[in-house]
Each structure stands twice: as structure tokens, then as C-alpha cells.
PDB file of N, CA and C in Angstrom:
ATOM      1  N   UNK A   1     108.496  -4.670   1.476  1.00  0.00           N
ATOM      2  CA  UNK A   1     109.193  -3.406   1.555  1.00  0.00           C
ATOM      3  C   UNK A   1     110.213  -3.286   0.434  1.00  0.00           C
ATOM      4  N   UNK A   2     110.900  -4.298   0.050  1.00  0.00           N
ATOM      5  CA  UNK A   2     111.914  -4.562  -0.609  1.00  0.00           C
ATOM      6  C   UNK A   2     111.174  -4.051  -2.624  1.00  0.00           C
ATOM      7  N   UNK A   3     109.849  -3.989  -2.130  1.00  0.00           N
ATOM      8  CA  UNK A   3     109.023  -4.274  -3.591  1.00  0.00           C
ATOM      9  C   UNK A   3     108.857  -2.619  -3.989  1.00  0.00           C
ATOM     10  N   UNK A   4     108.580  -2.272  -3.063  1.00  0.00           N
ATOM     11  CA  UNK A   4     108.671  -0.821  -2.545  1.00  0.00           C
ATOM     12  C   UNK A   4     109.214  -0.129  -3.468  1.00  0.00           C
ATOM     13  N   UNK A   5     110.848  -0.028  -2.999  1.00  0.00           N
ATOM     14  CA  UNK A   5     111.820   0.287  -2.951  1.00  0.00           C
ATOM     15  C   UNK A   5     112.150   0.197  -4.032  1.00  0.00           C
ATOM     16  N   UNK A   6     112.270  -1.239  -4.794  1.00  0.00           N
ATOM     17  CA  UNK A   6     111.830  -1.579  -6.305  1.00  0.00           C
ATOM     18  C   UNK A   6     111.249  -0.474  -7.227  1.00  0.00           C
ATOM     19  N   UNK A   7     110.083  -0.696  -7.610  1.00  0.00           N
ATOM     20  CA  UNK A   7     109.245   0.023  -7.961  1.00  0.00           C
ATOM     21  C   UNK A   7     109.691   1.986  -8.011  1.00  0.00           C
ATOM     22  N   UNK A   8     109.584   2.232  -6.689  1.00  0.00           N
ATOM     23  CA  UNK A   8     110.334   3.599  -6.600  1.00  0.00           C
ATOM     24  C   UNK A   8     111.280   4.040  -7.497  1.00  0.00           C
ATOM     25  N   UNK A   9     112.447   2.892  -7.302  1.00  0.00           N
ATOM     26  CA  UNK A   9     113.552   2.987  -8.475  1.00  0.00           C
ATOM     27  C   UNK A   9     113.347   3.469  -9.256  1.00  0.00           C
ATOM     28  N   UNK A  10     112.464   2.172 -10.014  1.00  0.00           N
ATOM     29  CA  UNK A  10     112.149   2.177 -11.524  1.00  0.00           C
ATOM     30  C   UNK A  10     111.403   3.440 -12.079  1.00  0.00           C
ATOM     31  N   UNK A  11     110.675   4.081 -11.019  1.00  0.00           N
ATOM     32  CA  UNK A  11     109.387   5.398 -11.685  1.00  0.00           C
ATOM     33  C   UNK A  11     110.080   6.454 -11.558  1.00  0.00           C
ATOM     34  N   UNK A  12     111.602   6.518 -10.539  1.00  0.00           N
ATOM     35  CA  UNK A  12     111.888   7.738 -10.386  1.00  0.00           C
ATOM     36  C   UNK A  12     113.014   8.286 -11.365  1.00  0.00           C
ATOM     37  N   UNK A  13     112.411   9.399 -11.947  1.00  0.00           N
ATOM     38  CA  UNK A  13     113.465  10.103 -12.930  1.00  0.00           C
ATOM     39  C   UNK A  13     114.909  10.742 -12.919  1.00  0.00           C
ATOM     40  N   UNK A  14     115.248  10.362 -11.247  1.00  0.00           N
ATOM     41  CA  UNK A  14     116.576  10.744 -11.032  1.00  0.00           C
ATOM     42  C   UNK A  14     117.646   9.277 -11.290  1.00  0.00           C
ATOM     43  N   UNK A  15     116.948   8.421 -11.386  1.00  0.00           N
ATOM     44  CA  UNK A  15     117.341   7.034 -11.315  1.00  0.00           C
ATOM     45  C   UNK A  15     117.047   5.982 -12.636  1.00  0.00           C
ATOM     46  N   UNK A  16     115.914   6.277 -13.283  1.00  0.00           N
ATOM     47  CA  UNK A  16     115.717   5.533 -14.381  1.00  0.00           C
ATOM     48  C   UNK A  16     115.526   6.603 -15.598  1.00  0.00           C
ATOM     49  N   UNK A  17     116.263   6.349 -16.685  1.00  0.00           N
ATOM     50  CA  UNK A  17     116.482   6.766 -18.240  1.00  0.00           C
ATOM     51  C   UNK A  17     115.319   7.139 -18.420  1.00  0.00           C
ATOM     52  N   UNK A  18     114.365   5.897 -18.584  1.00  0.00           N
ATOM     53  CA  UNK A  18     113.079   5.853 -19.459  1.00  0.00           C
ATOM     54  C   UNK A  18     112.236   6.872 -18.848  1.00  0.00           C
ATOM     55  N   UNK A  19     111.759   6.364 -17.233  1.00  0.00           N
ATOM     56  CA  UNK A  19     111.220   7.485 -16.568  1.00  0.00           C
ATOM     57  C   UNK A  19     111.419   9.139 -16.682  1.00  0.00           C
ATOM     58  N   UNK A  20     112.819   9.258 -16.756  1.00  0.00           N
ATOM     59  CA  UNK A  20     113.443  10.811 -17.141  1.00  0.00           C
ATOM     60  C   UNK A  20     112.424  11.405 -18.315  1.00  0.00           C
ATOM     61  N   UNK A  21     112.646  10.917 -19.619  1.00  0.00           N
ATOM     62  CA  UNK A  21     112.701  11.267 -20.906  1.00  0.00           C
ATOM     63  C   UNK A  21     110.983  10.878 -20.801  1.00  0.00           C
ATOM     64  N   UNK A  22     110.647   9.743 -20.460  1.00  0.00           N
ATOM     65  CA  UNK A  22     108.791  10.057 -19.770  1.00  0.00           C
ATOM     66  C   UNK A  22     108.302  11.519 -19.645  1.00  0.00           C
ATOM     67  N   UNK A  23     109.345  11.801 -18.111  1.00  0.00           N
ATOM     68  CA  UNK A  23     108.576  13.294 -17.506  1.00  0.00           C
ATOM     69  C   UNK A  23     109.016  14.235 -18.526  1.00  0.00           C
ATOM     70  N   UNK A  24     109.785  13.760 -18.996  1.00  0.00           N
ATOM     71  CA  UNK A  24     110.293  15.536 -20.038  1.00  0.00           C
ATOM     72  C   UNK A  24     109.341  15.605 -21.517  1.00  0.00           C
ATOM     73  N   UNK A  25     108.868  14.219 -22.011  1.00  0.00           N
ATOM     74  CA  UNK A  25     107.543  14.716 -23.081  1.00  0.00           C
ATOM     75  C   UNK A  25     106.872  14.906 -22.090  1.00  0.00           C
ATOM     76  N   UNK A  26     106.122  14.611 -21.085  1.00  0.00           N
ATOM     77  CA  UNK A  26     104.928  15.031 -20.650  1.00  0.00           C
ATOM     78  C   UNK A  26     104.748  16.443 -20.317  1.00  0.00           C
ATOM     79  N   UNK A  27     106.219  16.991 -20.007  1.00  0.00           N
ATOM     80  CA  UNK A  27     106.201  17.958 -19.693  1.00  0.00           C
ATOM     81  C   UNK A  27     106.248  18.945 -20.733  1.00  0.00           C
ATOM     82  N   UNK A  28     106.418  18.439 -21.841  1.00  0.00           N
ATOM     83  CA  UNK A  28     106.782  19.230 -23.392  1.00  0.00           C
ATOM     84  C   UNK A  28     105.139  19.370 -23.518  1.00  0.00           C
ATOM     85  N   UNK A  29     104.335  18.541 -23.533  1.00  0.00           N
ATOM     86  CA  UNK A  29     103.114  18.422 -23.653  1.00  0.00           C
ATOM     87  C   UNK A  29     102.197  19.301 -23.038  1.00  0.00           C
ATOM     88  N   UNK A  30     102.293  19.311 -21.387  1.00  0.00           N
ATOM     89  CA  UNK A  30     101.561  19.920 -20.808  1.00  0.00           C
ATOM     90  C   UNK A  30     102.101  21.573 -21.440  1.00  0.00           C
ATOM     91  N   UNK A  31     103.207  22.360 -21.078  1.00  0.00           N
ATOM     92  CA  UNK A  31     103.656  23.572 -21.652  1.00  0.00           C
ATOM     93  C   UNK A  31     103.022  23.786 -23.041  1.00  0.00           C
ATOM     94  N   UNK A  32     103.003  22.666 -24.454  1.00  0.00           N
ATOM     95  CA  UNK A  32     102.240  23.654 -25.313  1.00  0.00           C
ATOM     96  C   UNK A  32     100.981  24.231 -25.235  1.00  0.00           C
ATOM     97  N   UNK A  33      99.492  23.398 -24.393  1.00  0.00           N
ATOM     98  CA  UNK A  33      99.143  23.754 -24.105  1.00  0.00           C
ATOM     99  C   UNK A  33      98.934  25.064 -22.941  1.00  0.00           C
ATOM    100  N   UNK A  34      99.865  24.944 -22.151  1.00  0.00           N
ATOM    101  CA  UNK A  34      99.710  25.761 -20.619  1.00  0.00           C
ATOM    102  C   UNK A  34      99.191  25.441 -19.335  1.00  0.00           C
ATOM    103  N   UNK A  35      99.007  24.013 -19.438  1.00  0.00           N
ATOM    104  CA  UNK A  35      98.532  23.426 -18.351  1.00  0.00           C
ATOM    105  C   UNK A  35      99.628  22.736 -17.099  1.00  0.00           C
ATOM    106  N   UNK A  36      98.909  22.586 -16.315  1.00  0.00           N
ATOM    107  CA  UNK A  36      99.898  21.826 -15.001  1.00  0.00           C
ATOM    108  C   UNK A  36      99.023  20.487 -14.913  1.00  0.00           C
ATOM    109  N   UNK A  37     100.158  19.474 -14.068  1.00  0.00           N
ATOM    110  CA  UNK A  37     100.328  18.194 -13.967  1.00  0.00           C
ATOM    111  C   UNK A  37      98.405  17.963 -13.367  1.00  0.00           C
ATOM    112  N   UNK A  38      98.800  18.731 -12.521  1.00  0.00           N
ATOM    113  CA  UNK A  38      97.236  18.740 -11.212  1.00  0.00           C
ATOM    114  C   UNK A  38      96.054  19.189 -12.028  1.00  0.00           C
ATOM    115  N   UNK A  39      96.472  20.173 -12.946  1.00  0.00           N
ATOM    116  CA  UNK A  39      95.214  19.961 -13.635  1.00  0.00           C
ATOM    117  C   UNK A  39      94.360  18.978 -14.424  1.00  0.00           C
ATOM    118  N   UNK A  40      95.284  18.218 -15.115  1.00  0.00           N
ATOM    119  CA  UNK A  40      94.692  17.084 -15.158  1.00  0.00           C
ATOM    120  C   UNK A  40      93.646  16.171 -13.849  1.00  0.00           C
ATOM    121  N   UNK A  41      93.777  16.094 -12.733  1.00  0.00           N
ATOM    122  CA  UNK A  41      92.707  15.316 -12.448  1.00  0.00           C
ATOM    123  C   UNK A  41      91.544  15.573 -12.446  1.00  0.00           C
ATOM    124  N   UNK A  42      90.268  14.746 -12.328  1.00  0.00           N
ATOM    125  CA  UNK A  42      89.354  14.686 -12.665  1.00  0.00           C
ATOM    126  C   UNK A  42      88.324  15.133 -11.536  1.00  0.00           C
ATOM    127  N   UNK A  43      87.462  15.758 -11.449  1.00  0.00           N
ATOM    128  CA  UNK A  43      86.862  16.085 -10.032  1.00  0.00           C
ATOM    129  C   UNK A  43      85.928  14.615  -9.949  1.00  0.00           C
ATOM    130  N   UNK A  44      84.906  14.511 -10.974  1.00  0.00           N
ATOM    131  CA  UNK A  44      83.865  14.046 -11.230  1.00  0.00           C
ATOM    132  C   UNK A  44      84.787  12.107 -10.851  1.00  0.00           C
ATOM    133  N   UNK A  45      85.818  12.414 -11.507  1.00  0.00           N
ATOM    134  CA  UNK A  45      86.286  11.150 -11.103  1.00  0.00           C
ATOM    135  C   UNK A  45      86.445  10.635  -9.186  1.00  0.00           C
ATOM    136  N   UNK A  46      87.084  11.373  -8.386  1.00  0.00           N
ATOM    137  CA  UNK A  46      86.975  10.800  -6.858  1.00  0.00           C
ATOM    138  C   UNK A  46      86.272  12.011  -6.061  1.00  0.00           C
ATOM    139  N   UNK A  47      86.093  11.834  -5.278  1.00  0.00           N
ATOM    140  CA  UNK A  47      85.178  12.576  -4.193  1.00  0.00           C
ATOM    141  C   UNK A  47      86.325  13.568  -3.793  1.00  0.00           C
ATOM    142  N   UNK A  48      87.464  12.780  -3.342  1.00  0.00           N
ATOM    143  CA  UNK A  48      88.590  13.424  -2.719  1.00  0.00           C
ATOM    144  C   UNK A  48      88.951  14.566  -3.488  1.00  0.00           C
ATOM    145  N   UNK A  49      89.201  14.546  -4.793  1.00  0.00           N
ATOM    146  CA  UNK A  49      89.528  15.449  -5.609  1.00  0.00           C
ATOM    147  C   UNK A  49      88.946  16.611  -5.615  1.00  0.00           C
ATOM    148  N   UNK A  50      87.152  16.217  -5.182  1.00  0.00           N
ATOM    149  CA  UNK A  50      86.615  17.549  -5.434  1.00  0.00           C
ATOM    150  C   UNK A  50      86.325  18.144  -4.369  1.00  0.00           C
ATOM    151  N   UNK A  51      86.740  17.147  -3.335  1.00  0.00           N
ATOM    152  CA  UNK A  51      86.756  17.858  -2.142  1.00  0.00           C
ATOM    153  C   UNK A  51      87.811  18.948  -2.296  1.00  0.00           C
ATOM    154  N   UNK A  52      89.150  18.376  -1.846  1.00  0.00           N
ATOM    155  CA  UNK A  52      90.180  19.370  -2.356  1.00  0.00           C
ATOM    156  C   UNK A  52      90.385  20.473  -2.996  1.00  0.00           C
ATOM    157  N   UNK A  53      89.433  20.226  -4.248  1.00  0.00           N
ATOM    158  CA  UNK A  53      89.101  21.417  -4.967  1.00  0.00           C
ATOM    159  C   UNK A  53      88.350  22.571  -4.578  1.00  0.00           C
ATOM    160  N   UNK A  54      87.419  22.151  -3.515  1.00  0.00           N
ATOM    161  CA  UNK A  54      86.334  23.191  -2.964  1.00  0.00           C
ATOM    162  C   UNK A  54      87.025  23.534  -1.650  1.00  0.00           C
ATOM    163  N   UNK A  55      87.906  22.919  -0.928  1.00  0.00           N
ATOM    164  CA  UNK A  55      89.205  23.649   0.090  1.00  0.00           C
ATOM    165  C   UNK A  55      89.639  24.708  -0.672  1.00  0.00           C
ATOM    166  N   UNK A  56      90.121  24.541  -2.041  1.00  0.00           N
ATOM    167  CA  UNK A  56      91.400  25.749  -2.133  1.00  0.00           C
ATOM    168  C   UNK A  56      90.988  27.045  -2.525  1.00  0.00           C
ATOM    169  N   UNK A  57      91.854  28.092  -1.991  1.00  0.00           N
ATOM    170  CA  UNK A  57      91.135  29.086  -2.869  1.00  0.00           C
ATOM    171  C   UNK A  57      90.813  29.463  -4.079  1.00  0.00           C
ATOM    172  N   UNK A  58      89.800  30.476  -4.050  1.00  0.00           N
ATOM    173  CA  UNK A  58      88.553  30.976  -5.446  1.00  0.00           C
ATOM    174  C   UNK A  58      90.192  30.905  -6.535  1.00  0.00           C
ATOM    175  N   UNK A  59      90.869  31.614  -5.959  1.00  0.00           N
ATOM    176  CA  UNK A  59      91.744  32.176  -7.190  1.00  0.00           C
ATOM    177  C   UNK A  59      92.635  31.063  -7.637  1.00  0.00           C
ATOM    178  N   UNK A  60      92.930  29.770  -7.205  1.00  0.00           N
ATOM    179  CA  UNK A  60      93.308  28.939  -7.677  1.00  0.00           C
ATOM    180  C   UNK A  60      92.894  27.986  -8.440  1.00  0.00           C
ATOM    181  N   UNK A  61      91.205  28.014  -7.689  1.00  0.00           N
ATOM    182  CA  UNK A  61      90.365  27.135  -8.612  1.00  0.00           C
ATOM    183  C   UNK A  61      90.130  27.920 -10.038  1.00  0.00           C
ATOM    184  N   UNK A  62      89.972  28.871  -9.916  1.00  0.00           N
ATOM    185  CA  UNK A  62      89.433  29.946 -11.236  1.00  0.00           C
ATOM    186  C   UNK A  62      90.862  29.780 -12.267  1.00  0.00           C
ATOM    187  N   UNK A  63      92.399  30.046 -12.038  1.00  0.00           N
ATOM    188  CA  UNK A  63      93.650  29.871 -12.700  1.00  0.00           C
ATOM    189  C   UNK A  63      93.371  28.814 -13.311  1.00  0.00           C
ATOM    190  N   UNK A  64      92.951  26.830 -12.492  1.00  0.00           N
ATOM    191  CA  UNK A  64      92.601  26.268 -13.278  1.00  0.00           C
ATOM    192  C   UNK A  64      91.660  26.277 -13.905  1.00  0.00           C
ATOM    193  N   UNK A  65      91.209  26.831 -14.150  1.00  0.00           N
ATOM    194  CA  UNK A  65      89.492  26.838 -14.930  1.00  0.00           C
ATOM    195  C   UNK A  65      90.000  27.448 -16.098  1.00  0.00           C
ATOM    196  N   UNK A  66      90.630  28.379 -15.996  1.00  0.00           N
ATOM    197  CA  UNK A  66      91.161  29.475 -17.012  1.00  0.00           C
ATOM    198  C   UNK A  66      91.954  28.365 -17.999  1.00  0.00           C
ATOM    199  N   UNK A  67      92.932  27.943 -17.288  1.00  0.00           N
ATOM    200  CA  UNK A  67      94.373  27.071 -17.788  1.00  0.00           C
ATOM    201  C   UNK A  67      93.479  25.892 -18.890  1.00  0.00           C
ATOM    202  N   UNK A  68      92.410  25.119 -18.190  1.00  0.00           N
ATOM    203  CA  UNK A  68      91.520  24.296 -19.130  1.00  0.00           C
ATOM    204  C   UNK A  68      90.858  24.819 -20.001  1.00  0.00           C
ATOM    205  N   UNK A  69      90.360  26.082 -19.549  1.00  0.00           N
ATOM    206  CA  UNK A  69      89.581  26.558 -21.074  1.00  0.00           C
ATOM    207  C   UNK A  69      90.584  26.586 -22.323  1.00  0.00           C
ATOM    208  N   UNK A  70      91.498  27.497 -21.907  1.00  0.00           N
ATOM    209  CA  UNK A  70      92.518  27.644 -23.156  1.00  0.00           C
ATOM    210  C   UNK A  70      93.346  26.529 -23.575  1.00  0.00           C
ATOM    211  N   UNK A  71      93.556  25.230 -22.997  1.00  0.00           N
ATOM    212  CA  UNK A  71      93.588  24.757 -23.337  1.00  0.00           C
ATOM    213  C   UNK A  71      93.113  23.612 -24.319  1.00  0.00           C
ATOM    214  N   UNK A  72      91.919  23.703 -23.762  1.00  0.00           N
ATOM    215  CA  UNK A  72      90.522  22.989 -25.059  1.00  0.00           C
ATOM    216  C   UNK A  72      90.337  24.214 -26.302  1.00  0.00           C
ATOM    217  N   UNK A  73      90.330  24.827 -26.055  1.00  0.00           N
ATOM    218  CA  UNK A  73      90.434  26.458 -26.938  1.00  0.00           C
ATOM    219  C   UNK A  73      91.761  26.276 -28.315  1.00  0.00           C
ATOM    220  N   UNK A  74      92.718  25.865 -27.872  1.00  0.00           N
ATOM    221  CA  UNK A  74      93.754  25.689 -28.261  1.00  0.00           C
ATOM    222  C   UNK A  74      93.783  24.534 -29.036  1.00  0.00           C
ATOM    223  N   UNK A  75      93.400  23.446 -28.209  1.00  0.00           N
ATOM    224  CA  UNK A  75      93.732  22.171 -28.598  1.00  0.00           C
ATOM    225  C   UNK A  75      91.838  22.254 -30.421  1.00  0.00           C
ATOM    226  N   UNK A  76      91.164  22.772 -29.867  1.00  0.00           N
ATOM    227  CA  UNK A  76      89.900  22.549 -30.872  1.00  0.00           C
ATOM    228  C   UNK A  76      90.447  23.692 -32.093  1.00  0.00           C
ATOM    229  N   UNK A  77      91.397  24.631 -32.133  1.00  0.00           N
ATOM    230  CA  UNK A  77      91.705  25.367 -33.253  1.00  0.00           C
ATOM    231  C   UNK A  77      93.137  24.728 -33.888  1.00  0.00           C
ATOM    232  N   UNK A  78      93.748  23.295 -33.093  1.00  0.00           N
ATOM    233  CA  UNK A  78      94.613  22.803 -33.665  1.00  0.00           C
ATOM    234  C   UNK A  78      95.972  23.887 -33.369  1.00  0.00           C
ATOM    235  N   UNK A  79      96.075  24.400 -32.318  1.00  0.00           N
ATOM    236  CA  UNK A  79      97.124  25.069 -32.248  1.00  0.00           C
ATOM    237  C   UNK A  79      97.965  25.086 -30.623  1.00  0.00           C
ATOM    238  N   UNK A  80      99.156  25.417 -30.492  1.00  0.00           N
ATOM    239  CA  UNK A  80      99.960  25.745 -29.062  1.00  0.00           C
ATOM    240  C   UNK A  80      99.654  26.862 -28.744  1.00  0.00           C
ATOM    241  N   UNK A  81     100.616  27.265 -27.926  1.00  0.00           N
ATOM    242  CA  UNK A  81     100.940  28.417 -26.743  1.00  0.00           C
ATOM    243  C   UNK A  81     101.979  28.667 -27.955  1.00  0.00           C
ATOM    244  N   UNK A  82     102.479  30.495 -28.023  1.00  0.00           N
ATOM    245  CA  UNK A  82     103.455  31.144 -29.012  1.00  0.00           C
ATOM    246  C   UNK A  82     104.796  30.187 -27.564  1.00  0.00           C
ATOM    247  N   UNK A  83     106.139  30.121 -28.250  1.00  0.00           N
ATOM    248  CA  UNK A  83     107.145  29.458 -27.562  1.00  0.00           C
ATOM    249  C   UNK A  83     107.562  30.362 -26.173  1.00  0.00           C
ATOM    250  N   UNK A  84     107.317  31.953 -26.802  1.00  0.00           N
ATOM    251  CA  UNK A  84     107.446  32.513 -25.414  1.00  0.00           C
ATOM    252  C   UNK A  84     106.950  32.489 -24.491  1.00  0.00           C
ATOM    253  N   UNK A  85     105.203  32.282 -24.384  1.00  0.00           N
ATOM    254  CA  UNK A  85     104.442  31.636 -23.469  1.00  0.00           C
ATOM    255  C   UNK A  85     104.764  30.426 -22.824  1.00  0.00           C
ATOM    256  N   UNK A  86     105.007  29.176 -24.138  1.00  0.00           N
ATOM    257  CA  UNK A  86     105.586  28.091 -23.552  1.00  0.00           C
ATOM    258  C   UNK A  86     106.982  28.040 -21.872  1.00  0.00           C
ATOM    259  N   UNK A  87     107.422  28.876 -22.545  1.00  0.00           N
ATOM    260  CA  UNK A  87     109.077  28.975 -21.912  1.00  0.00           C
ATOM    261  C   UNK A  87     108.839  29.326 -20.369  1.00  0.00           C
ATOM    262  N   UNK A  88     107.619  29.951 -20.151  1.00  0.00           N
ATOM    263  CA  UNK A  88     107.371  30.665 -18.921  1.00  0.00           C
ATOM    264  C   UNK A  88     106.123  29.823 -18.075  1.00  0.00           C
ATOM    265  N   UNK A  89     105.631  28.509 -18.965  1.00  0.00           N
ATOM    266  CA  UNK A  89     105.076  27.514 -18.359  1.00  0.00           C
ATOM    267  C   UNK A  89     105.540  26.609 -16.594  1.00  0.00           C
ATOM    268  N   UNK A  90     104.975  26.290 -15.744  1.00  0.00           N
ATOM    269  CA  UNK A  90     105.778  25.562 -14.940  1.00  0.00           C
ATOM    270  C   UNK A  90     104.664  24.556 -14.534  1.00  0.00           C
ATOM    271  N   UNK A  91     104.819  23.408 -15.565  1.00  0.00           N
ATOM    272  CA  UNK A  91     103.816  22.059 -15.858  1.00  0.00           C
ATOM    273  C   UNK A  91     104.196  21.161 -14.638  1.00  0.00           C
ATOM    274  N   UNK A  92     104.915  21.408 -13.704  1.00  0.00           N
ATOM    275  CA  UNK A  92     105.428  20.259 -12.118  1.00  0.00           C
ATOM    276  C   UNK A  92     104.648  21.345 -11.350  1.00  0.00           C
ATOM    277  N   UNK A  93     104.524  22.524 -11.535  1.00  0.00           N
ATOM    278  CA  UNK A  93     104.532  23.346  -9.837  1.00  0.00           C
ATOM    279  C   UNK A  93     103.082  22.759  -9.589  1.00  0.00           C
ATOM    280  N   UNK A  94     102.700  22.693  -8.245  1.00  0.00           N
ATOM    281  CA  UNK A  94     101.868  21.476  -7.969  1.00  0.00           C
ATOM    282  C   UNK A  94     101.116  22.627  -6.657  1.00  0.00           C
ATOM    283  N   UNK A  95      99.883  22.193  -6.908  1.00  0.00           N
ATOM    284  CA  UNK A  95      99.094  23.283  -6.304  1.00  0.00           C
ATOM    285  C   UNK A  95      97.695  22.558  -5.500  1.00  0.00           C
ATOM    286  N   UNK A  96      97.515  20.987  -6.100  1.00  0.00           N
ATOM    287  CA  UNK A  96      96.533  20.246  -5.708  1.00  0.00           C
ATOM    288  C   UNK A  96      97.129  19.430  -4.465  1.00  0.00           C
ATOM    289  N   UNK A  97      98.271  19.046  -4.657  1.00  0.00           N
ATOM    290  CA  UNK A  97      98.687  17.440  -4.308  1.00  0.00           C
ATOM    291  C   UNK A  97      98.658  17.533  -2.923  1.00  0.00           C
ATOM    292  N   UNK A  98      99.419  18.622  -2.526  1.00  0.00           N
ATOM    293  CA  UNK A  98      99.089  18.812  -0.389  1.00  0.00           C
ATOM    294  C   UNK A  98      98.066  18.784   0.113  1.00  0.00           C
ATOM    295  N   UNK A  99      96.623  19.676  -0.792  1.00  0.00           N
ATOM    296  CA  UNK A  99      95.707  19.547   0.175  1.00  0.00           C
ATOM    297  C   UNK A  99      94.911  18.122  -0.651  1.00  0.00           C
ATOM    298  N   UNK A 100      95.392  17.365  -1.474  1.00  0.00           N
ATOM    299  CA  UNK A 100      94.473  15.979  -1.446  1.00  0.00           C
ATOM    300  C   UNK A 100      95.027  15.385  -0.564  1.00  0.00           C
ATOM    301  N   UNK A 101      96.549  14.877  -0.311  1.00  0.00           N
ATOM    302  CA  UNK A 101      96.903  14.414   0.653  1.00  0.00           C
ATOM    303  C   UNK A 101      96.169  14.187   1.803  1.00  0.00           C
ATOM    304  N   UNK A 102      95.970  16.077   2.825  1.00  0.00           N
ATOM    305  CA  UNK A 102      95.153  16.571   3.442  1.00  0.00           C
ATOM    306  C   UNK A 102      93.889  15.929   3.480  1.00  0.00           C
ATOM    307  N   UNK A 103      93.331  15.970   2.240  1.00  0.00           N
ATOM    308  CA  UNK A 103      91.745  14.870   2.662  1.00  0.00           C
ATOM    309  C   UNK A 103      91.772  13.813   2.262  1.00  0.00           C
ATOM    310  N   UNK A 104      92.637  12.786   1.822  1.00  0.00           N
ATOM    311  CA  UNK A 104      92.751  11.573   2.020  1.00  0.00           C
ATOM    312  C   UNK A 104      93.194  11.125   2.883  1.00  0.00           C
ATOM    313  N   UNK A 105      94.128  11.437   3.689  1.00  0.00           N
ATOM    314  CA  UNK A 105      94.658  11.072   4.630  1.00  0.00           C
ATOM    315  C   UNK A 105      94.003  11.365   6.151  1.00  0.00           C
TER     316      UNK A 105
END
């Protein structure tokens, strides 16, 4: 338990430096493109995932679909999101993680 607790410490960004300045490129990262954290996972990678994915609704699955195209779109012409797009990004808001929970658990 004690290892736990440990660990937690160390990953959480209210508590460790490194971790902080971690989530804040990743998060610089995900915004030039326009993507969120959840979009990144992989369907093809766990079952769970794509379960989850076929729970949520059309219009969420389709946002990510959208969010990945333009982002490969983007990323293959070598370019970002204009900064005003960036600014209005929200790369944490989390839209997968409850209902994987939901079918993993």
C-alpha cells in the first residue's frame, strides 16, 4: 500500500515538478494538433477500448474521428492548428475514461 501511495506521488502533477511540466508539453502537443488525451487510445489495441467506443454516442465517436483526421491531415502537410484554434483546445476533457472504466470493471 505504502508503494501505492509512492508511486501516486511521484506521477501526480500537483506534487511532482517533473510530472507537472510532463502534462503541460503533452498538453502543448495534443492542442497543436486538436486532439484529446482519449483520443489517443487504440481500439485495435484492447477489446475494452472498442467496446467502449461502440457504447458511446454516434456524435462522440464521429468528433473523434473528425479530431484524428485533421490531425493526420495536419501533421502529413507539416503544419498546426492557427493559435486561435489552439487556445480553444481542451486536450484533458476526457470523454472515454468513465465508460472504459464501465467495461472493465
Amino acid at each position: 500500500m505504502a508503494t501505492s501511495k509512492f508511486v501516486k506521488a511521484i506521477l501526480d502533477p500537483k506534487t511532482n515538478w517533473f510530472a507537472a511540466v510532463h502534462k503541460k508539453t503533452i498538453e502543448t502537443r495534443l492542442r497543436k494538433y486538436g486532439l484529446r488525451y482519449d483520443d489517443l487510445y487504440d481500439p485495435m489495441e484492447s477489446l475494452d477500448i472498442k467496446e467502449a467506443l461502440n457504447r458511446l454516442p454516434r456524435e462522440i465517436v464521429d468528433a473523434r474521428n473528425q479530431r484524428l483526421l485533421r490531425a493526420m491531415d495536419l501533421s502529413m502537410k507539416h503544419e498546426y492548428l492557427s493559435p486561435e484554434l489552439q487556445a480553444q483546445q481542451t486536450p484533458f476533457r476526457s470523454y472515454l475514461s468513465d465508460m472504459l472504466a464501465l467495461v472493465s470493471g
